[in-house]
Protein backbone atom coordinates (compact mmCIF):
# COMPACT_ATOMS: atom_id res chain seq x y z
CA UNK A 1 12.83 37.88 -20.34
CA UNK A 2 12.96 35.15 -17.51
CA UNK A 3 8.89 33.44 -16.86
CA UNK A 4 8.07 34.95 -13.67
CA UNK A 5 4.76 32.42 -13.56
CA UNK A 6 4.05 30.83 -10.41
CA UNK A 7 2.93 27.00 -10.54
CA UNK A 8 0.69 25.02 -7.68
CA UNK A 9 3.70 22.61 -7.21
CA UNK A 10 5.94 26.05 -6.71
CA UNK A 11 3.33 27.00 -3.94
CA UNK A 12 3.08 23.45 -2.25
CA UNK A 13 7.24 23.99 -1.90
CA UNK A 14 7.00 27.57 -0.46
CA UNK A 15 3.52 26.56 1.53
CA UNK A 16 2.85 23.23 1.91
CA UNK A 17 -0.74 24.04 3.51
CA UNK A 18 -2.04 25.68 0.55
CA UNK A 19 -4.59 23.86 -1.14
CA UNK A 20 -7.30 24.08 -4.13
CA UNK A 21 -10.91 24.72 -3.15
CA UNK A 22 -12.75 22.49 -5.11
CA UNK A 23 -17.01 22.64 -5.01
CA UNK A 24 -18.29 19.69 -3.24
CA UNK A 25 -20.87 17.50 -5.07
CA UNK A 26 -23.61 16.45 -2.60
CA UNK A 27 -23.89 12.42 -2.11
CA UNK A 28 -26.34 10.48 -2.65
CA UNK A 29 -29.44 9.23 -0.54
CA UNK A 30 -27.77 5.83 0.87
CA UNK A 31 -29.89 2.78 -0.17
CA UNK A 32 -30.18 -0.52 1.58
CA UNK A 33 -29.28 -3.59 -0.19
CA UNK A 34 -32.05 -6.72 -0.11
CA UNK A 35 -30.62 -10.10 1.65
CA UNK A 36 -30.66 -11.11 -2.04
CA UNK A 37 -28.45 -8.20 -3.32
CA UNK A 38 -25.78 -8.89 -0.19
CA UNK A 39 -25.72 -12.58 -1.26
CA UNK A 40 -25.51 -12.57 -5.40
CA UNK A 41 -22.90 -9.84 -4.56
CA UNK A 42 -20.69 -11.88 -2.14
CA UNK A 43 -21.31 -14.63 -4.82
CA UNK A 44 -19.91 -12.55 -7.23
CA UNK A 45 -16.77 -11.36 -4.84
CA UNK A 46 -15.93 -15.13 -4.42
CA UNK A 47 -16.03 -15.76 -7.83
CA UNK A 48 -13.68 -12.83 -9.12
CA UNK A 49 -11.27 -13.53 -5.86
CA UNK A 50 -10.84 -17.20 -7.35
């Protein structure tokens, strides 16, 4: 007996606009970075970058 099971990738071919409806996880309050924060992380950029 031949699988007759369907796969997502056999969808996407046959309907490329079909998609998964995934639950969406609420962000986070944004937070502001001190003068001090900005600059030890830009020191930290410049030191990994070389």
């Amino acid at each position: 007996m031949k699988d007759k099971s369907v796969t997502y990738l056999d969808i996407l071919a046959i309907n490329s606009i079909a998609s998964v409806n995934l639950e969406k996880i609420p962000l986070p309050p944004a937070q502001s970075l001190t003068a001090e924060q900005v600059e030890r992380l830009w020191a930290a950029v410049e030191y990994l970058v070389g």
